[in-house]
N, C-alpha and C. Protein backbone atom coordinates (compact mmCIF):
# COMPACT_ATOMS: atom_id res chain seq x y z
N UNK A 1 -44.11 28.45 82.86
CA UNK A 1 -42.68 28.52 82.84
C UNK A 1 -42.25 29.63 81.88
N UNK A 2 -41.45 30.61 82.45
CA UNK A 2 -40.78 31.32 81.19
C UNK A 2 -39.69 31.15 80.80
N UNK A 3 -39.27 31.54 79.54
CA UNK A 3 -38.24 31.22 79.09
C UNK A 3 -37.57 32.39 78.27
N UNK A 4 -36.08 32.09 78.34
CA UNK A 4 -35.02 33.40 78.11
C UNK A 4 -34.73 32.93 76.76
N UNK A 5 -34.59 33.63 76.12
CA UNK A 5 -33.67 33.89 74.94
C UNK A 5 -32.40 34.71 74.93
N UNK A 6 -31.43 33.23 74.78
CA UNK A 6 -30.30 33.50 75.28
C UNK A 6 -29.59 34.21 73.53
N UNK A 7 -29.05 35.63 73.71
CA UNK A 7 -28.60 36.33 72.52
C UNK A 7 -27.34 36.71 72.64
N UNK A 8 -26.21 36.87 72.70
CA UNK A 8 -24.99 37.28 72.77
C UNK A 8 -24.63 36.34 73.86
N UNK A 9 -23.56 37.16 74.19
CA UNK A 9 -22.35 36.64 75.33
C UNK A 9 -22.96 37.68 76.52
N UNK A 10 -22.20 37.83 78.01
CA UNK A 10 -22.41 38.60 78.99
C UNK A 10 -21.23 38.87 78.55
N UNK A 11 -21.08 39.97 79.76
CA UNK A 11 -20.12 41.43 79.99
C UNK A 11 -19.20 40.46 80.19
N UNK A 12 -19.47 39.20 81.68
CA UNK A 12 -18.18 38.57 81.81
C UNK A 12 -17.12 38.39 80.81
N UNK A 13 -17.98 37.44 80.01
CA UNK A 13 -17.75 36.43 78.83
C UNK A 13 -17.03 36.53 78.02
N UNK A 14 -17.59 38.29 77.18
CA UNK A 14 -16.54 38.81 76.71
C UNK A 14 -15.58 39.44 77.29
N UNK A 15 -15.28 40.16 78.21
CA UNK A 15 -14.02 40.49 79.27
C UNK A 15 -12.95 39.47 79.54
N UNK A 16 -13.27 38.04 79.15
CA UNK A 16 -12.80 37.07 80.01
C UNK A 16 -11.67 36.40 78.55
N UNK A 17 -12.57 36.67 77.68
CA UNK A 17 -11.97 36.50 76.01
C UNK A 17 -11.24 37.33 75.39
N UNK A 18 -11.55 38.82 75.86
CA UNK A 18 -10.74 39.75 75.71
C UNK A 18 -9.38 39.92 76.71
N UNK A 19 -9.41 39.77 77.76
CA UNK A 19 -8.47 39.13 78.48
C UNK A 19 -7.33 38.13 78.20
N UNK A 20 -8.00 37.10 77.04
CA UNK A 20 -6.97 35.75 76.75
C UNK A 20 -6.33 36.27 75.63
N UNK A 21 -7.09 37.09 74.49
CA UNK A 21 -6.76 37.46 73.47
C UNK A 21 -5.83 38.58 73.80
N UNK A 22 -5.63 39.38 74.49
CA UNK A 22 -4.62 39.93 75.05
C UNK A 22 -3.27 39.93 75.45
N UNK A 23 -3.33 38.79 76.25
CA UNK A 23 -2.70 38.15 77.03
C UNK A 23 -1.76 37.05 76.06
N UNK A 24 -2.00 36.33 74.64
CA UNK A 24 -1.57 35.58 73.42
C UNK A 24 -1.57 36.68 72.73
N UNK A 25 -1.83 38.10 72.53
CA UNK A 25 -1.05 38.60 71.61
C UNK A 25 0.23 39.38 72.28
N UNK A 26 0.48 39.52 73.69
CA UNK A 26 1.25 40.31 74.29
C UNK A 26 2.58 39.20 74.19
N UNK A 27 2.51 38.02 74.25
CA UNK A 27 3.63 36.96 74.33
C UNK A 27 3.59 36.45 72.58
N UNK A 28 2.92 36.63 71.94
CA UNK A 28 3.34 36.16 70.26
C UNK A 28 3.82 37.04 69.24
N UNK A 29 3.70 38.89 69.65
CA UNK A 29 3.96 39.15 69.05
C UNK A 29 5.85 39.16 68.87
N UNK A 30 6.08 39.54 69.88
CA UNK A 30 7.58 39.42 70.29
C UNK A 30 8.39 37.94 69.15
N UNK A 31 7.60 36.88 69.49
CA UNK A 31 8.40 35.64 68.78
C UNK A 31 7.86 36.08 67.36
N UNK A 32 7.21 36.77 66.68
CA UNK A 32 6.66 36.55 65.37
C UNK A 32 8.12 37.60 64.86
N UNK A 33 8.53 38.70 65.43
CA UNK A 33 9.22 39.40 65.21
C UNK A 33 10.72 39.04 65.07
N UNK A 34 10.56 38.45 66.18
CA UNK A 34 11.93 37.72 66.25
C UNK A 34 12.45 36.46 64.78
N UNK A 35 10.74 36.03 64.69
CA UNK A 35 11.09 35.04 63.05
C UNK A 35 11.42 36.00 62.60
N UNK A 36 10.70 36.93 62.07
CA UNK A 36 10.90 37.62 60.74
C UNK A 36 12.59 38.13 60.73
N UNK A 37 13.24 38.56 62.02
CA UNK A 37 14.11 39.14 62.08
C UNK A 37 15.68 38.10 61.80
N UNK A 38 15.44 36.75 62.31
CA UNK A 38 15.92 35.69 61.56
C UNK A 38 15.98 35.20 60.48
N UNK A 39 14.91 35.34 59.78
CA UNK A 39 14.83 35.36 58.41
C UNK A 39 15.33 35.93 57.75
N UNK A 40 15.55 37.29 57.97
CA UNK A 40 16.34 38.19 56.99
C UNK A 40 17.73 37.73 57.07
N UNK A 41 18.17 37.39 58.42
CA UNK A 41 19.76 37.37 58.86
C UNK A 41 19.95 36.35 57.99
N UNK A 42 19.33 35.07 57.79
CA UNK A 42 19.30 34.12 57.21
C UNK A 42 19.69 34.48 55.71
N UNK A 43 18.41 35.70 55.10
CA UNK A 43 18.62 35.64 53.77
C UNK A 43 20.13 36.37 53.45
N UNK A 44 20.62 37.48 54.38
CA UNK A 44 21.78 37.79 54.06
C UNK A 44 23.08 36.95 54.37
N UNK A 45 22.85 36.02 54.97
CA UNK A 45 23.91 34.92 54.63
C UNK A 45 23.64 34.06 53.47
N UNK A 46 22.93 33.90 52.77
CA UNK A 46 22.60 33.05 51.47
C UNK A 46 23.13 33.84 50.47
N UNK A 47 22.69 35.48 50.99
CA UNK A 47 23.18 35.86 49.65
C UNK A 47 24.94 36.05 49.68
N UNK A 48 25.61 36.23 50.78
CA UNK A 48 26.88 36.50 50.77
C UNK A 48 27.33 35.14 50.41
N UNK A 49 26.88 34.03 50.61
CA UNK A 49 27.38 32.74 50.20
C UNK A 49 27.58 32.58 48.77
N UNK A 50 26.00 32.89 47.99
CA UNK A 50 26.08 33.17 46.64
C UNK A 50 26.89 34.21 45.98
N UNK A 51 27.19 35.33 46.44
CA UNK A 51 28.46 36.16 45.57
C UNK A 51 29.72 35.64 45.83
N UNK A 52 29.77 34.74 47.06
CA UNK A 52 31.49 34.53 46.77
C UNK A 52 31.75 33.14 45.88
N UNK A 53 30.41 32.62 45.62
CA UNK A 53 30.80 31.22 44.72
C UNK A 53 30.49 31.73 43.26
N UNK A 54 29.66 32.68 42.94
CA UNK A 54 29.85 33.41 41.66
C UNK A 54 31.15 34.21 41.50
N UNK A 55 31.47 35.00 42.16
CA UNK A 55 32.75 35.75 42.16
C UNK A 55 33.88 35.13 41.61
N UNK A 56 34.17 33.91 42.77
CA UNK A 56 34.87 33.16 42.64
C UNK A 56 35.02 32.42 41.23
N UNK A 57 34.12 31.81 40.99
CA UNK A 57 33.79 30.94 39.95
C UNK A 57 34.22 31.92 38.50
N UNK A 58 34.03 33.38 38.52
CA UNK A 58 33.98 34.36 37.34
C UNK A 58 35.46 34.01 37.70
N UNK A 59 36.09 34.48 38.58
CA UNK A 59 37.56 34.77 38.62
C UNK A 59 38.50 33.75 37.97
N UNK A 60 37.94 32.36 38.62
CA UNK A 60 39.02 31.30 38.39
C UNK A 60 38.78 31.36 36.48
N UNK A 61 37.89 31.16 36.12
CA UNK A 61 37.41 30.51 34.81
C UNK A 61 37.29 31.91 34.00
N UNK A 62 36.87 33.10 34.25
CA UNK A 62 36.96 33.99 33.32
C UNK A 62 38.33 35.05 33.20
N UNK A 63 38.78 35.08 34.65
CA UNK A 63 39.54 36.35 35.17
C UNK A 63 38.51 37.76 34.72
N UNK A 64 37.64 37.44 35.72
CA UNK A 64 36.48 38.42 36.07
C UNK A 64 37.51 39.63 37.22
N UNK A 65 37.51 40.80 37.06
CA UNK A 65 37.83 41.27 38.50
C UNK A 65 37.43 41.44 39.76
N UNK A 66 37.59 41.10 40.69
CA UNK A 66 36.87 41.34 41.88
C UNK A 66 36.44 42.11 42.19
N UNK A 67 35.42 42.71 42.07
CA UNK A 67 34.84 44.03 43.11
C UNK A 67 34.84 44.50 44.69
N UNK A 68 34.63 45.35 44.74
CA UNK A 68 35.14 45.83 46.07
C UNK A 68 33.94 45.73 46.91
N UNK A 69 32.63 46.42 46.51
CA UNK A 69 31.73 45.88 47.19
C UNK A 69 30.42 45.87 46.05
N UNK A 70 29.37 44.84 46.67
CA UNK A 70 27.81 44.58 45.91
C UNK A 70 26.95 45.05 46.91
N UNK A 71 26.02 45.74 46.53
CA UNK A 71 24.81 46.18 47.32
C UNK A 71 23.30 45.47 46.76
N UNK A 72 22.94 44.52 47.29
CA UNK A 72 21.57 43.80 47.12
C UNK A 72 20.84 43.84 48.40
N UNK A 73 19.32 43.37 48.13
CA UNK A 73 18.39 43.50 49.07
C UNK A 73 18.98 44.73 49.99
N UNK A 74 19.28 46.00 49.92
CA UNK A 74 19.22 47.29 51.21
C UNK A 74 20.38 46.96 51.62
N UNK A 75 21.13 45.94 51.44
CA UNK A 75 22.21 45.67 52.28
C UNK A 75 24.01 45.65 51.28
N UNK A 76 24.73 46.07 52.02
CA UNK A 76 26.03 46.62 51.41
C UNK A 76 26.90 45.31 51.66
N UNK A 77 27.46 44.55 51.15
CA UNK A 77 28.42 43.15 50.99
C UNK A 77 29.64 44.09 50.73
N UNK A 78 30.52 44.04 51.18
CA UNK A 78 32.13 44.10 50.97
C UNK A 78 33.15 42.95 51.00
N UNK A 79 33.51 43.17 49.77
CA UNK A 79 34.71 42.11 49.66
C UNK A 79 35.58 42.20 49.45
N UNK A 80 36.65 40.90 49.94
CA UNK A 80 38.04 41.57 50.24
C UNK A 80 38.64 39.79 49.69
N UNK A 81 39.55 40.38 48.86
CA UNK A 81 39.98 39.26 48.00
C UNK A 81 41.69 39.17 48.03
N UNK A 82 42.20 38.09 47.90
CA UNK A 82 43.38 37.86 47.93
C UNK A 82 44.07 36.53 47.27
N UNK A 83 44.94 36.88 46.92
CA UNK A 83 45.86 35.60 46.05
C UNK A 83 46.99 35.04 46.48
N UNK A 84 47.08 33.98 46.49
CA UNK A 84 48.51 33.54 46.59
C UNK A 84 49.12 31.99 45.50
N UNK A 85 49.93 32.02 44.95
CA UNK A 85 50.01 31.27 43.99
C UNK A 85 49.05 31.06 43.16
N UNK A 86 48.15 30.03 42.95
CA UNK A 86 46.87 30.31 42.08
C UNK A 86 45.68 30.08 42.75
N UNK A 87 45.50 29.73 44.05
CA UNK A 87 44.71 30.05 44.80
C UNK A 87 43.82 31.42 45.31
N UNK A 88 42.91 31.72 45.04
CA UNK A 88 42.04 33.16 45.27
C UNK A 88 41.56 32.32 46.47
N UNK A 89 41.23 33.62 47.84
CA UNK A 89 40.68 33.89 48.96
C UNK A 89 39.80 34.82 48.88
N UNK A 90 38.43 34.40 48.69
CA UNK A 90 37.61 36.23 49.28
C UNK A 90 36.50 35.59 50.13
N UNK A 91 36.70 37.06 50.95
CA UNK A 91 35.57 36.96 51.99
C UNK A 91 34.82 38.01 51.81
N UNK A 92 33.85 37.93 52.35
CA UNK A 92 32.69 38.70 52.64
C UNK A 92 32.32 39.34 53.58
N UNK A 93 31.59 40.54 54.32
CA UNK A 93 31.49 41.30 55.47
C UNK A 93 30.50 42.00 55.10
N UNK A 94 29.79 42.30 55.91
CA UNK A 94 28.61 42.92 55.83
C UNK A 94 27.62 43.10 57.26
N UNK A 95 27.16 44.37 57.36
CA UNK A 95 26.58 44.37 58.66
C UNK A 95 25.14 44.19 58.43
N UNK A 96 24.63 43.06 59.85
CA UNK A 96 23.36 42.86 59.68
C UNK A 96 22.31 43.50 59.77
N UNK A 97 21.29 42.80 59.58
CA UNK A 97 20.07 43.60 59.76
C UNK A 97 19.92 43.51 61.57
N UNK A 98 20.69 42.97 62.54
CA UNK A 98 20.44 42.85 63.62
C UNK A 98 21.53 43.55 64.66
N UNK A 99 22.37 44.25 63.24
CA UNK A 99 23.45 45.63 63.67
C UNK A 99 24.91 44.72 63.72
N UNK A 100 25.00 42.94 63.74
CA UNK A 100 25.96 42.62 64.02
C UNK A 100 26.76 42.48 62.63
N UNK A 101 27.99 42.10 62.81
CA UNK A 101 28.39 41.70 61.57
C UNK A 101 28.89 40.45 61.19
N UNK A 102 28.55 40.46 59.88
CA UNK A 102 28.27 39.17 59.25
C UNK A 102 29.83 38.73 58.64
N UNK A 103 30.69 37.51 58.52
CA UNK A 103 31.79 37.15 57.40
C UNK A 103 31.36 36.05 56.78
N UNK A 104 31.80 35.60 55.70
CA UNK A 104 31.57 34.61 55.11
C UNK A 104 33.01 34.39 54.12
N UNK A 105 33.75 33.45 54.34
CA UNK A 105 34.84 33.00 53.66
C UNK A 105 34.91 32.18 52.44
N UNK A 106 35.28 31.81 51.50
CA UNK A 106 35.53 31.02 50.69
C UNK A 106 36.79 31.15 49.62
N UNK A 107 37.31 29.96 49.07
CA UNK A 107 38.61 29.81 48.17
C UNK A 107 38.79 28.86 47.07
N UNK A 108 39.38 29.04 46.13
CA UNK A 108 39.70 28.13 44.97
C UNK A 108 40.53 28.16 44.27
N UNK A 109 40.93 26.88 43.42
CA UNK A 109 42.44 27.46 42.94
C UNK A 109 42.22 27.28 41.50
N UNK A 110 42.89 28.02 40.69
CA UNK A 110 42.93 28.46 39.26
C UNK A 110 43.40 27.73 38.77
């Protein structure tokens, strides 16, 4: 009787693996991109949330002045502030990392 010594894969084998591996990176990379690209949108709404409750918070309790705009993480925040009796209004605007644009509102009274 002889006998084979079976050493690697065949031509199939690997063709057939290279094929699947192909085929899962052609459909995952798209969604991996798409996280990452959510993520950011995400982080620039956290941060516009956080300057208007600091802002705010300086204004009522210090009479901080409002600034016109903050530039963090690559990205440009503009704000646009307004008063009426002792109530402050500012919002936020800023274009995303996904080209759209972003608002974020908030208010408090003095």
């Amino acid at each position: 009787m002889l006998l084979k010594n079976k050493l690697g894969f065949t031509l199939s084998e690997a063709l057939v693996s290279l094929l699947i591996l192909t085929i899962s990176i052609r459909y995952l990379v798209p969604v991996f991109i798409t996280a990452e690209l959510e993520q950011k949108i995400l982080q620039e709404h956290k941060t516009a949330l956080q300057i208007i409750h600091n802002t705010l918070i300086d204004w009522a309790l210090i009479n901080t002045p409002v600034p016109r705009e903050i530039s963090q993480f690559n990205t440009m925040f503009y704000l646009h502030f307004s008063t009426q009796d002792n109530l402050g209004q500012l919002c936020v605007t800023w274009s995303e990392t996904s080209k759209r644009t972003g608002k974020e509102c908030g208010e408090i009274k003095k």
